[in-house]
N, C-alpha and C. Protein backbone atom coordinates (compact mmCIF):
# COMPACT_ATOMS: atom_id res chain seq x y z
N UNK A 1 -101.74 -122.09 95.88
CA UNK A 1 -100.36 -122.41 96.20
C UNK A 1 -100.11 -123.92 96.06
N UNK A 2 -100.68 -124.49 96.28
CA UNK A 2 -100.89 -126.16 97.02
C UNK A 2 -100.79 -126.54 95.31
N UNK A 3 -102.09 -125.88 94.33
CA UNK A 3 -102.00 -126.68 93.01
C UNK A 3 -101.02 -126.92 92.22
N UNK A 4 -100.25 -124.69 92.11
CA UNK A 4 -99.33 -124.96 91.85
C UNK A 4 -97.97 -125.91 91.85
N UNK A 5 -97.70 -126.01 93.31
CA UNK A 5 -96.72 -126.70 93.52
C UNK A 5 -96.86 -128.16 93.27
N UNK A 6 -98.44 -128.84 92.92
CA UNK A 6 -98.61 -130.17 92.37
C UNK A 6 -97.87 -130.33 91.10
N UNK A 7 -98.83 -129.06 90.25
CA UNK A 7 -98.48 -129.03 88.74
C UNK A 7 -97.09 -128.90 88.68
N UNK A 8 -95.96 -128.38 88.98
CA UNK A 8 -94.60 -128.48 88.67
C UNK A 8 -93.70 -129.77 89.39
N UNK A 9 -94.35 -130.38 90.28
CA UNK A 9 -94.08 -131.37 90.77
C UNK A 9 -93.78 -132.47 89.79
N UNK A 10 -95.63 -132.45 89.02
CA UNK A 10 -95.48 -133.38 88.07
C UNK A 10 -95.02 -133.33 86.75
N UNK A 11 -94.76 -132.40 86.58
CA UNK A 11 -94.02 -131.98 85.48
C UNK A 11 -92.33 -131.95 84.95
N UNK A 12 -92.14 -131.97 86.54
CA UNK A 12 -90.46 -131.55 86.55
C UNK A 12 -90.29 -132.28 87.94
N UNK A 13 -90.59 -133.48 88.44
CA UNK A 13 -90.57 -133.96 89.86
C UNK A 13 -88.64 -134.23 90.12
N UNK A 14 -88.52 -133.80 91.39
CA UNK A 14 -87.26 -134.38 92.03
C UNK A 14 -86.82 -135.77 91.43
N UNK A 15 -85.02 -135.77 91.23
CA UNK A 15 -84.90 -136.98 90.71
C UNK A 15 -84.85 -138.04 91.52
N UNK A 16 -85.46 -137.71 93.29
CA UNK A 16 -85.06 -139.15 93.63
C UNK A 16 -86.55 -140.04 93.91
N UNK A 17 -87.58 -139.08 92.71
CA UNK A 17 -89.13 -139.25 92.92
C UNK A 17 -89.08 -140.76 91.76
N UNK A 18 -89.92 -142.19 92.69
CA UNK A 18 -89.87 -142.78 92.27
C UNK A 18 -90.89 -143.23 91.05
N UNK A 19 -91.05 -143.92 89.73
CA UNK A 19 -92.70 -144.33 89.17
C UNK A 19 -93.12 -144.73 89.80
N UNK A 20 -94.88 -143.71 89.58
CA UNK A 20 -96.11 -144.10 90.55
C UNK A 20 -96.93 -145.38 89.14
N UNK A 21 -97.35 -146.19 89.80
CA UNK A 21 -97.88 -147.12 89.92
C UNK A 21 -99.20 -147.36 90.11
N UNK A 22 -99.77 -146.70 90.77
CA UNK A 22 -101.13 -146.55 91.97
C UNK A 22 -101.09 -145.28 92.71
N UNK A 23 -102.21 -145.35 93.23
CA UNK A 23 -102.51 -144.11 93.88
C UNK A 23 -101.86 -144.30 95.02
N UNK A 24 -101.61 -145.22 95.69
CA UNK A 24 -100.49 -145.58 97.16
C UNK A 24 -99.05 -144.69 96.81
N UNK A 25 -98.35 -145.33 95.37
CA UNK A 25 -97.11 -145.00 95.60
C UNK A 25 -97.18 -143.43 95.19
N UNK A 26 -97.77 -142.54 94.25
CA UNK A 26 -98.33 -141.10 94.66
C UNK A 26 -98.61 -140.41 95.60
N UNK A 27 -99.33 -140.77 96.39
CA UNK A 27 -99.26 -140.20 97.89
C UNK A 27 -98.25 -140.34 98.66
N UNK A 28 -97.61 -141.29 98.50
CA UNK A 28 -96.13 -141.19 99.23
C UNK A 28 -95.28 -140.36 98.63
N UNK A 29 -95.06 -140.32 97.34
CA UNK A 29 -94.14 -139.69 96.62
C UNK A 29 -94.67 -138.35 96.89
N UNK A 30 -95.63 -137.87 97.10
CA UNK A 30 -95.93 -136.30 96.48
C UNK A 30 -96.02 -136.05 98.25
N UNK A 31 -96.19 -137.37 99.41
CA UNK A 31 -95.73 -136.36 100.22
C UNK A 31 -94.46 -136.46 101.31
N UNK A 32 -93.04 -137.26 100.30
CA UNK A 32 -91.67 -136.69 100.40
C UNK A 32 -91.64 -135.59 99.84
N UNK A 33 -92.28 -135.05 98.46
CA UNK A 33 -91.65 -133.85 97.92
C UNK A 33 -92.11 -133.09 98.64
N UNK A 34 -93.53 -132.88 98.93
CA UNK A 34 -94.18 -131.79 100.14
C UNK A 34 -93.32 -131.73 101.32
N UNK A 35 -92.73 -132.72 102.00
CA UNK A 35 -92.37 -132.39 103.12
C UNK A 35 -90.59 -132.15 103.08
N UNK A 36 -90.09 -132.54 101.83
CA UNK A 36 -88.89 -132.08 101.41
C UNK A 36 -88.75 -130.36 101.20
N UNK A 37 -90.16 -129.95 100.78
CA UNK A 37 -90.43 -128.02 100.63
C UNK A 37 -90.63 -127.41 101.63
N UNK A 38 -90.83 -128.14 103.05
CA UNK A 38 -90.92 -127.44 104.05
C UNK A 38 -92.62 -127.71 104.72
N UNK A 39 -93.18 -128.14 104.30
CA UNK A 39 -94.71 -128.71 104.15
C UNK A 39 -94.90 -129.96 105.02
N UNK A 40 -95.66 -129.71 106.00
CA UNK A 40 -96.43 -130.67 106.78
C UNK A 40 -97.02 -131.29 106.51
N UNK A 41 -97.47 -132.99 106.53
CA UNK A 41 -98.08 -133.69 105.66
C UNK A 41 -98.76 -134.96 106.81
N UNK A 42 -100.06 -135.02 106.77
CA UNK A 42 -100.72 -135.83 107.37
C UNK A 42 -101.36 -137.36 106.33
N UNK A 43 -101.26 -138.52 106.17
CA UNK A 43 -101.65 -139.03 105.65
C UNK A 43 -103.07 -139.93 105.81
N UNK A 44 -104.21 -139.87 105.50
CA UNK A 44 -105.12 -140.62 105.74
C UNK A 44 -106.40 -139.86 106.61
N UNK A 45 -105.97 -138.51 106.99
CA UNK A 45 -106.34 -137.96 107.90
C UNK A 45 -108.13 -138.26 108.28
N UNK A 46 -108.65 -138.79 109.57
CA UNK A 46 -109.91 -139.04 109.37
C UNK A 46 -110.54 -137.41 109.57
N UNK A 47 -111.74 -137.35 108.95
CA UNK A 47 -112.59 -136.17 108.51
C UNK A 47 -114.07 -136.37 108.65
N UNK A 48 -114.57 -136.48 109.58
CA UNK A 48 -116.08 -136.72 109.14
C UNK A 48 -116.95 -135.32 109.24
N UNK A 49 -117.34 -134.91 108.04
CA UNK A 49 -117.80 -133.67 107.47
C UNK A 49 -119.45 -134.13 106.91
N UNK A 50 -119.98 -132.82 107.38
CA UNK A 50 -121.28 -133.00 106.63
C UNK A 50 -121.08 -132.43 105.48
N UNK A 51 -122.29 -133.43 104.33
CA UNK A 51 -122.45 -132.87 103.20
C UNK A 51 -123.92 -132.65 102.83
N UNK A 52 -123.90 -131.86 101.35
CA UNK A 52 -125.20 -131.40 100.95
C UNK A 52 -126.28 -132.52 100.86
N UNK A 53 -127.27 -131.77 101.43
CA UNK A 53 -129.21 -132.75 101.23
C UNK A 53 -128.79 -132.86 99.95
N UNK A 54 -129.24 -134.40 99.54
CA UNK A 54 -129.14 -134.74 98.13
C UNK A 54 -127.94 -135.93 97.71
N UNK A 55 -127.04 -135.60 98.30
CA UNK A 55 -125.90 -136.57 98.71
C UNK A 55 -126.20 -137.83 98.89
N UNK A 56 -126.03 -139.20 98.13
CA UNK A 56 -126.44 -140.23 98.84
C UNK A 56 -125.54 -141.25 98.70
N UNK A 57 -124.18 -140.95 98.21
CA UNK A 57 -123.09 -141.81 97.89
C UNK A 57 -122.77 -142.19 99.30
N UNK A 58 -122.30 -143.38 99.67
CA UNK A 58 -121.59 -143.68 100.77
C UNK A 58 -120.63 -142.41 101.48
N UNK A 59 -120.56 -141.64 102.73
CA UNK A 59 -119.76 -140.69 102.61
C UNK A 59 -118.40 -141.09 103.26
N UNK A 60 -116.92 -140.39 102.33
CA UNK A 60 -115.82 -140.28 102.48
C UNK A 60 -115.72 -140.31 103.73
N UNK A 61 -114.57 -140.46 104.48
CA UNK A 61 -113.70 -140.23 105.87
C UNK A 61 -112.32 -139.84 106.18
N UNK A 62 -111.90 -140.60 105.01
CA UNK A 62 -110.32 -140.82 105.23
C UNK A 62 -109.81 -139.62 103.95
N UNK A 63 -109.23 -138.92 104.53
CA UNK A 63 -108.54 -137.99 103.07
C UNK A 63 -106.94 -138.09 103.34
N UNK A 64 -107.00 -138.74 101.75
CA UNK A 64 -105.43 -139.11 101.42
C UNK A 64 -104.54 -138.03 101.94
N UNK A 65 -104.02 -136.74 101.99
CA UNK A 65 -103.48 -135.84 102.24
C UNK A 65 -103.70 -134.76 102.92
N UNK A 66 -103.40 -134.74 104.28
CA UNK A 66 -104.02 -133.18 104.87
C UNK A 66 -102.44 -132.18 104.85
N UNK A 67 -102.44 -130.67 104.39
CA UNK A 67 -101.13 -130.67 104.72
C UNK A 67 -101.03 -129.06 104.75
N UNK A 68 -100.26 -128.93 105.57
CA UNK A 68 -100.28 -127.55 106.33
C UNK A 68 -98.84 -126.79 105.70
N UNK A 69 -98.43 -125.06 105.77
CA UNK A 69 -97.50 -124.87 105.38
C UNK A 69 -98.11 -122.93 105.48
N UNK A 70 -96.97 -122.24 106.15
CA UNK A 70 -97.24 -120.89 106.69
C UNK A 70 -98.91 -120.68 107.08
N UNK A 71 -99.38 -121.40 107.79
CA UNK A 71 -100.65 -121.08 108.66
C UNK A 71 -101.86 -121.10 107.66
N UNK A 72 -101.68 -122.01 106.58
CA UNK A 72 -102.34 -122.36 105.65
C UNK A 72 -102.93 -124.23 105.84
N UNK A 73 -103.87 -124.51 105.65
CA UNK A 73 -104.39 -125.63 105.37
C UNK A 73 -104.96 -126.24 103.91
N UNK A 74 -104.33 -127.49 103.68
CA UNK A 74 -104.99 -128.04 102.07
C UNK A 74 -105.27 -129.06 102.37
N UNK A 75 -106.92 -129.97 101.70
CA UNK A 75 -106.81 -130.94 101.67
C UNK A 75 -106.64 -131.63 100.15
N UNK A 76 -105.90 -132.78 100.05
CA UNK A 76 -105.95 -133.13 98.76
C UNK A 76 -106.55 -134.89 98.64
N UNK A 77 -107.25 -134.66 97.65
CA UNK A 77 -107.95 -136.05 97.10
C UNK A 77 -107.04 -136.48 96.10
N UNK A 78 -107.25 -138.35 95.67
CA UNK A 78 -105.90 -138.40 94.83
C UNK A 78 -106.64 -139.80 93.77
N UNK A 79 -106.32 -139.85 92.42
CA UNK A 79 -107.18 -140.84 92.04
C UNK A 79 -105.89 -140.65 91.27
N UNK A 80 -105.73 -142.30 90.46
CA UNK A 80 -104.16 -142.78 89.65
C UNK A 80 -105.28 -143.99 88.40
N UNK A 81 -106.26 -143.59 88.34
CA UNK A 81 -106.74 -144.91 87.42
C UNK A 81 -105.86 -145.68 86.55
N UNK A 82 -105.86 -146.84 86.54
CA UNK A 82 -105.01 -148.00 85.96
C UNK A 82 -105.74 -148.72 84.84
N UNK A 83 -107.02 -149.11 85.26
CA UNK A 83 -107.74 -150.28 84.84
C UNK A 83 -108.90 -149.66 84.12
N UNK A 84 -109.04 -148.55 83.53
CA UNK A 84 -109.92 -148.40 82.94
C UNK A 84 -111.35 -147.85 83.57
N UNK A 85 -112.44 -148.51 83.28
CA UNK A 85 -113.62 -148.30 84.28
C UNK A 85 -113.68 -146.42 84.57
N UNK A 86 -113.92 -146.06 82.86
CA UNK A 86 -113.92 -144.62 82.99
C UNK A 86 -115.18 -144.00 83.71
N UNK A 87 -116.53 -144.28 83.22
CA UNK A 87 -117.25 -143.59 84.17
C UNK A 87 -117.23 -143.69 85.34
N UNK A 88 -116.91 -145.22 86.15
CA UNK A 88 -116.83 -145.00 87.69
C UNK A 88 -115.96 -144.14 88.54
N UNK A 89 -114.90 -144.30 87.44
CA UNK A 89 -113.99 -143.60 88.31
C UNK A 89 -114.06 -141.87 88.14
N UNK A 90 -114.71 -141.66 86.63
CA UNK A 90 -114.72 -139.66 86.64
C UNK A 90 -116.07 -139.95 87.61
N UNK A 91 -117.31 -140.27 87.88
CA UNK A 91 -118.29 -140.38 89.48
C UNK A 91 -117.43 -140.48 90.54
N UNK A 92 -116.39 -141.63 90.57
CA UNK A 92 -115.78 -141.27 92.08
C UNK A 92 -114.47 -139.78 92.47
N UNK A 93 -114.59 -139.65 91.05
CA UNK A 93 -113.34 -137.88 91.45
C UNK A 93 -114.62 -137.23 91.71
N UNK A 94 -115.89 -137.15 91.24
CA UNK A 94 -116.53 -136.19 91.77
C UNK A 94 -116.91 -136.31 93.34
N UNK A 95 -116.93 -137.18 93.54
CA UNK A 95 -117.30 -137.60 95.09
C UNK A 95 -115.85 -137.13 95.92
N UNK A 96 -114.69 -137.00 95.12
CA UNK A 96 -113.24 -136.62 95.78
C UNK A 96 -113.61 -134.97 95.72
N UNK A 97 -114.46 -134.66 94.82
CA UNK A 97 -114.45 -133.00 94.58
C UNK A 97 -115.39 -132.36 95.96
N UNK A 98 -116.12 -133.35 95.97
CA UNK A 98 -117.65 -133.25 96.83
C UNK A 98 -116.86 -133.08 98.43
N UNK A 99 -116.05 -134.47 98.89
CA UNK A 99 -115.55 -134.96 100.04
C UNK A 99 -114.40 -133.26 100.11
N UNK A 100 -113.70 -133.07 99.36
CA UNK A 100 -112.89 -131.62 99.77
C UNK A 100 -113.35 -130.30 99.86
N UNK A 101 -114.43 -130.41 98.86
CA UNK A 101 -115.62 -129.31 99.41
C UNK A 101 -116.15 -129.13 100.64
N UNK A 102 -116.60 -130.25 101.00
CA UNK A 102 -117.28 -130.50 102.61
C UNK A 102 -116.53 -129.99 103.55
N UNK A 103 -115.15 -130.74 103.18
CA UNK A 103 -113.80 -130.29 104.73
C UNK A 103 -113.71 -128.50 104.75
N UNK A 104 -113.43 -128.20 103.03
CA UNK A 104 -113.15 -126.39 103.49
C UNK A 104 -114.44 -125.78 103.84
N UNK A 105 -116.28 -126.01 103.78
CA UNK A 105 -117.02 -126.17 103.93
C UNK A 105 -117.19 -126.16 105.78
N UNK A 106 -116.45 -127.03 106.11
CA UNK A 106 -116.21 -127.12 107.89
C UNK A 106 -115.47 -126.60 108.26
N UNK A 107 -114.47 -125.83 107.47
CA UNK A 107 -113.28 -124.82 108.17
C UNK A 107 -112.16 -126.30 108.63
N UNK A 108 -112.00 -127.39 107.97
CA UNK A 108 -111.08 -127.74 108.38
C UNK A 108 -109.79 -127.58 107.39
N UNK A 109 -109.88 -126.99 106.38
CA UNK A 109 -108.89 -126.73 105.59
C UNK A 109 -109.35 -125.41 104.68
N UNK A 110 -108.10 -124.36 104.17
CA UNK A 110 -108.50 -123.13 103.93
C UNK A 110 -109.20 -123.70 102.15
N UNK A 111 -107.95 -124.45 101.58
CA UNK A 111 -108.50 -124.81 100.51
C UNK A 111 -108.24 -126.54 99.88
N UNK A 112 -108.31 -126.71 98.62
CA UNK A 112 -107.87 -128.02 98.71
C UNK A 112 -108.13 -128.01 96.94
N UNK A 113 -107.27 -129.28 96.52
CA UNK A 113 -107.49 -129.83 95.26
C UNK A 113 -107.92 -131.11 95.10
N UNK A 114 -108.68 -131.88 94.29
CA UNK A 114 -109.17 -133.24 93.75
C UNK A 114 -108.09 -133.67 92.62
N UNK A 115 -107.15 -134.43 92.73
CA UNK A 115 -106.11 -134.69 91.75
C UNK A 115 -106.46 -136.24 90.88
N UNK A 116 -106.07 -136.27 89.71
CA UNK A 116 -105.93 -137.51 89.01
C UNK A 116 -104.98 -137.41 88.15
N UNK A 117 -103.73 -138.77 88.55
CA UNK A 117 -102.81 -138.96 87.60
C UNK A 117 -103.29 -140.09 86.55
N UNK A 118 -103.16 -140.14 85.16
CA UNK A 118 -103.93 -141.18 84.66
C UNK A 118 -102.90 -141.59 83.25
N UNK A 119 -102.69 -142.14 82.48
CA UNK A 119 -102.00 -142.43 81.43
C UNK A 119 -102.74 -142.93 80.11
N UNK A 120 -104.69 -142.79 80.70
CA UNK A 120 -105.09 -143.62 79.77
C UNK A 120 -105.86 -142.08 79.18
N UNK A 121 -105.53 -142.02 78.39
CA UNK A 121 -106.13 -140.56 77.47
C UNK A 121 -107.79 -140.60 77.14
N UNK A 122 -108.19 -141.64 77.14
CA UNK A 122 -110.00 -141.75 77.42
C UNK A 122 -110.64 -140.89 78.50
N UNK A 123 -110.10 -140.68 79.94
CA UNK A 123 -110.21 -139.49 79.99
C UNK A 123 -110.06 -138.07 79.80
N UNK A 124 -109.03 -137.89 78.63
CA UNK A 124 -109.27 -136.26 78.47
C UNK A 124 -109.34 -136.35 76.64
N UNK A 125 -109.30 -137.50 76.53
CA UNK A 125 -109.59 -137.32 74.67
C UNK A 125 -111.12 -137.60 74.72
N UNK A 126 -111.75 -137.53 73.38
CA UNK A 126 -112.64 -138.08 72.72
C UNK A 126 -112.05 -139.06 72.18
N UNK A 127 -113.08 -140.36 72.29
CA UNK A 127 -112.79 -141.84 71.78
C UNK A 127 -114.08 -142.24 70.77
N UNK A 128 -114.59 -140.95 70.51
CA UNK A 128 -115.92 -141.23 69.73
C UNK A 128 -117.54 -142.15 70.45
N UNK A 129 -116.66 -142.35 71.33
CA UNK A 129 -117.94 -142.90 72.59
C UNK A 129 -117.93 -142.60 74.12
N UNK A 130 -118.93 -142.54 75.08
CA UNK A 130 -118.42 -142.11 75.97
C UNK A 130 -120.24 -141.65 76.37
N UNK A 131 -120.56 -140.95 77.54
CA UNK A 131 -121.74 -140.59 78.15
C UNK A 131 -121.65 -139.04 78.71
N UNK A 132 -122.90 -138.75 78.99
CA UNK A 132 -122.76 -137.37 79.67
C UNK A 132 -121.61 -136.96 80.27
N UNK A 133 -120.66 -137.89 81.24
CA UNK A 133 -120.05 -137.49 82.40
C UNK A 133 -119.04 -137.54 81.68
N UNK A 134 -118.64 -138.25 80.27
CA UNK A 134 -116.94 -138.36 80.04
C UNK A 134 -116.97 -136.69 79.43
N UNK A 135 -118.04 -136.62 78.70
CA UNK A 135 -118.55 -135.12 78.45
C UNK A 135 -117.73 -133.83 79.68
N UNK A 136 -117.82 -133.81 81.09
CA UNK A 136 -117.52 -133.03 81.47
C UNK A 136 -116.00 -133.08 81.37
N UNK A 137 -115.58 -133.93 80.93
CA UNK A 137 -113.92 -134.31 81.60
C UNK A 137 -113.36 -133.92 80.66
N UNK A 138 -113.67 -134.14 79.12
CA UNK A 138 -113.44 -133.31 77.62
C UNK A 138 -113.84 -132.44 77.09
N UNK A 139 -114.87 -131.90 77.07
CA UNK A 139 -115.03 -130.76 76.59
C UNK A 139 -115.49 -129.51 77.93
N UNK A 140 -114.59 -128.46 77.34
CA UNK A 140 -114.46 -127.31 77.50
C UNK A 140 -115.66 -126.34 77.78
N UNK A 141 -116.37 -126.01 79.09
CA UNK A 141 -117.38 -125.47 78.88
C UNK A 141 -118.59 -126.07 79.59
N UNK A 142 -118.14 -127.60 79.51
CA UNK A 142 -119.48 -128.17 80.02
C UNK A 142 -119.18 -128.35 81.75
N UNK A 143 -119.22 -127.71 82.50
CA UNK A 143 -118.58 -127.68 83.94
C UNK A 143 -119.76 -128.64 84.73
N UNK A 144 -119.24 -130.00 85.87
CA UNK A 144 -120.22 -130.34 86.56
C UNK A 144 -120.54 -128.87 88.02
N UNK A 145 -121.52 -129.77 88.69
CA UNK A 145 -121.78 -128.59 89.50
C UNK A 145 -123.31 -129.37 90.08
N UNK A 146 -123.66 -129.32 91.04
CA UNK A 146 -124.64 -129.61 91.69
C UNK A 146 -125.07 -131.20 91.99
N UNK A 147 -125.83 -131.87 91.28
CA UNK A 147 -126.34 -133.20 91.32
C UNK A 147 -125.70 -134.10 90.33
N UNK A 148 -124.99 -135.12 90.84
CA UNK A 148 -124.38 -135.65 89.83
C UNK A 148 -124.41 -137.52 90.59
N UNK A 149 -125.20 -137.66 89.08
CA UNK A 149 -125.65 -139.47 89.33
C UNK A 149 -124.65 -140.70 88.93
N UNK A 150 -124.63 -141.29 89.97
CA UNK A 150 -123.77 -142.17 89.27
C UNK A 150 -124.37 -143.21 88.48
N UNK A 151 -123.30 -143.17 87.24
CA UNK A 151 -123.42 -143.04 85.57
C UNK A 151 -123.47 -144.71 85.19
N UNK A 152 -123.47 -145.81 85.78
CA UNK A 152 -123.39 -147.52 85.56
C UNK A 152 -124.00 -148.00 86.63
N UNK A 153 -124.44 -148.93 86.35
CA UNK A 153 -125.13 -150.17 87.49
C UNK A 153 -126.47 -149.39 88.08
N UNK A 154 -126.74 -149.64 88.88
CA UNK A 154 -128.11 -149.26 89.48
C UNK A 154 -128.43 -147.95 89.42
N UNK A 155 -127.27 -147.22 89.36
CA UNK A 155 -127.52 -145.78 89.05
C UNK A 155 -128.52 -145.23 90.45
N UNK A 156 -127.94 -145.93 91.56
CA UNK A 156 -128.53 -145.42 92.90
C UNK A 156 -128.04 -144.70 93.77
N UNK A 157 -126.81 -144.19 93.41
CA UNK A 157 -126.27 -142.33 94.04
C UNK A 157 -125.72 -141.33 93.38
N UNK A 158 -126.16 -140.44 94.47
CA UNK A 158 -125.43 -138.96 93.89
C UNK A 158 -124.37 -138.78 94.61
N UNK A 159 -123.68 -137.49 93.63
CA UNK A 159 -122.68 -136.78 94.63
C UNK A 159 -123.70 -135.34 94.62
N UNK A 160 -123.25 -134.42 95.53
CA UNK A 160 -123.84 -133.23 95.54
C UNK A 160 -122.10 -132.26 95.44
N UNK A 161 -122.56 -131.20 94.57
CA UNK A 161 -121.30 -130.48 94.21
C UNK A 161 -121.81 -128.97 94.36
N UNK A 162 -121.25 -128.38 95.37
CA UNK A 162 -122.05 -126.78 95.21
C UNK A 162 -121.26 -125.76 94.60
N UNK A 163 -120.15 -125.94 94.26
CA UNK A 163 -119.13 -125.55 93.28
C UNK A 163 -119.29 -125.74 91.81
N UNK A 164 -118.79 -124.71 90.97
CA UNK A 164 -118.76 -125.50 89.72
C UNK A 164 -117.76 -125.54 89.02
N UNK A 165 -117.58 -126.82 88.49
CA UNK A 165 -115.95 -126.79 87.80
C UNK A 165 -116.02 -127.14 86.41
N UNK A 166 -115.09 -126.34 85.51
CA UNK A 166 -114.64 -127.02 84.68
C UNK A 166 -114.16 -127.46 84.34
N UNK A 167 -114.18 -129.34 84.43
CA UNK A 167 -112.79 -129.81 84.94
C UNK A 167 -112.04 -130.19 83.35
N UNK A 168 -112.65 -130.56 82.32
CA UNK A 168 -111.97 -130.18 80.64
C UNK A 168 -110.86 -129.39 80.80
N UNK A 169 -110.79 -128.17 82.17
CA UNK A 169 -109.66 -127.11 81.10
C UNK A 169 -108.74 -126.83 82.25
N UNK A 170 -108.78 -128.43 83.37
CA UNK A 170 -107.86 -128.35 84.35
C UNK A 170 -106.96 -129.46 84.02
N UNK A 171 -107.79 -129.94 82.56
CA UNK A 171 -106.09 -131.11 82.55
C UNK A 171 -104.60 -130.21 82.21
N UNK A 172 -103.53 -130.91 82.90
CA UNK A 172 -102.21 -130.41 82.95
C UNK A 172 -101.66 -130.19 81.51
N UNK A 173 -100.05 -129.80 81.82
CA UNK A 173 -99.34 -130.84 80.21
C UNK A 173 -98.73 -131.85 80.85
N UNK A 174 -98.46 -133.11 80.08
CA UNK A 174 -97.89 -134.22 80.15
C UNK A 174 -97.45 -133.95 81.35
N UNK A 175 -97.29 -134.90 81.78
CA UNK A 175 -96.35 -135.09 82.89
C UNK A 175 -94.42 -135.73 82.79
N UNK A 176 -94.23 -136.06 83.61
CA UNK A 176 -92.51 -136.12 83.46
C UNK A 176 -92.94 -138.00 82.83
N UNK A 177 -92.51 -138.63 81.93
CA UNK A 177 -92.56 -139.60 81.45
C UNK A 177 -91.99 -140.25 82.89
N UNK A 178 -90.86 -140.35 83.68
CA UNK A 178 -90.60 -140.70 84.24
C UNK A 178 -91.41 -141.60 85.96
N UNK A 179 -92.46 -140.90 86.07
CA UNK A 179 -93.32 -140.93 86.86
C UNK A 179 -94.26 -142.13 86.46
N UNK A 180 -94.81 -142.01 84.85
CA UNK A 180 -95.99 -142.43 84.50
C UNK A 180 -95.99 -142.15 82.94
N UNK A 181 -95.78 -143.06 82.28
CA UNK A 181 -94.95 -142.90 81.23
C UNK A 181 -96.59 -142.57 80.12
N UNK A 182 -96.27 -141.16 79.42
CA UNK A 182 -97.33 -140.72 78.81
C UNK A 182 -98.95 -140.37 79.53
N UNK A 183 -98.53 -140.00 80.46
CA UNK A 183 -99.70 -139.55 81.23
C UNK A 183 -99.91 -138.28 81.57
N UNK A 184 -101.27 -137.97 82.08
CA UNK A 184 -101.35 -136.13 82.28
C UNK A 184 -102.07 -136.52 83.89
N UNK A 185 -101.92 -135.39 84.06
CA UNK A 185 -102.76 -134.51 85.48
C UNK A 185 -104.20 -133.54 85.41
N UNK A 186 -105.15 -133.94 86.37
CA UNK A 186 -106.22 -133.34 86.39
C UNK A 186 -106.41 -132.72 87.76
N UNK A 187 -105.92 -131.50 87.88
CA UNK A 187 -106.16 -130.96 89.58
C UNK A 187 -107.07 -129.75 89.48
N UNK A 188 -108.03 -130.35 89.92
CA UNK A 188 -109.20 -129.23 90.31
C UNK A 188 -109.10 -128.81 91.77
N UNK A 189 -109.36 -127.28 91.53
CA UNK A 189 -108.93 -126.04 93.13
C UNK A 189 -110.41 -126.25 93.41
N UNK A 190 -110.17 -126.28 94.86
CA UNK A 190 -111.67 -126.21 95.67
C UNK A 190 -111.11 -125.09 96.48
N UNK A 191 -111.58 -123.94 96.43
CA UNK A 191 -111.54 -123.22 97.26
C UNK A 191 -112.87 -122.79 98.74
């Protein structure tokens, strides 16, 4: 329910939805429209959830979006990359995939999505270069799922993922130019 209503959000958003910018002005925006639908919306909500042996990334706390609606719970993670810095940031959506796993994992939410608004097509094209991990984000098939290292610098954590996604074939269509001019959506369901 929750994804859906992302994906048409961004596709066809209310006209008094302003351009996101950052991941700040997105979370605000997406939760006037949530709470414009009738949708309860917590922002920042603290969460401290255990996660899987193996895990050694710093762990999450704060989740951008908790939000309730007919006796239902979602949590949502939210990434807006600007600046490039593709592998860190597809390692830190997995750690957003990991951190919303954990919460429905604790029964604090029934389900939840890991979202990224982005404009820079390096994540969902081929650029003819790129590493294992840009691998999961483009092609079709190759789903992460379990142990996943982070991909630059010391290369001294994991995320742990007990789900498996394929996140290649969760990019959106375009989004409303208006929002984020030539950009798409990546919302992966954690159920």
């Amino acid at each position: 329910m929750i994804a859906a209503w992302l994906r048409e959000f961004l596709v066809a958003p209310p006209a008094t939805v302003g351009p996101i910018s950052n991941e700040r002005s997105l979370q605000l925006e997406l939760a006037l429209g949530l709470r414009e639908s009738g949708f309860d919306v917590e922002f920042e909500k603290c969460l401290r959830v255990p996660r899987l042996d193996g895990s050694t990334l710093k762990p999450k706390v704060n989740l951008d979006l908790f939000v309730r609606m007919g006796g239902k719970r979602y949590a949502v993670e939210l990434k807006v990359p600007v600046n490039g810095q593709h592998p860190e940031t597809m390692y830190a959506f997995c750690a957003d995939i990991e951190f919303v796993e954990a919460i429905v994992r604790a029964g604090h939410a029934d389900s939840g999505v890991a979202l990224m608004l982005t404009d820079d097509a390096v994540f969902w094209c081929d650029s003819g270069r790129g590493s294992w991990l840009h691998n999961h984000f483009r092609v079709a098939g190759s789903p992460v799922t379990g142990s996943i290292r982070k991909p630059t610098g010391a290369k001294d954590s994991n995320v742990m993922l007990a789900g498996i996604y394929d996140v290649a074939t969760c990019w959106g269509d375009p989004c409303n130019d208006r929002l984020l001019h030539g950009s798409r959506s990546l919302i992966v369901e954690i159920a």
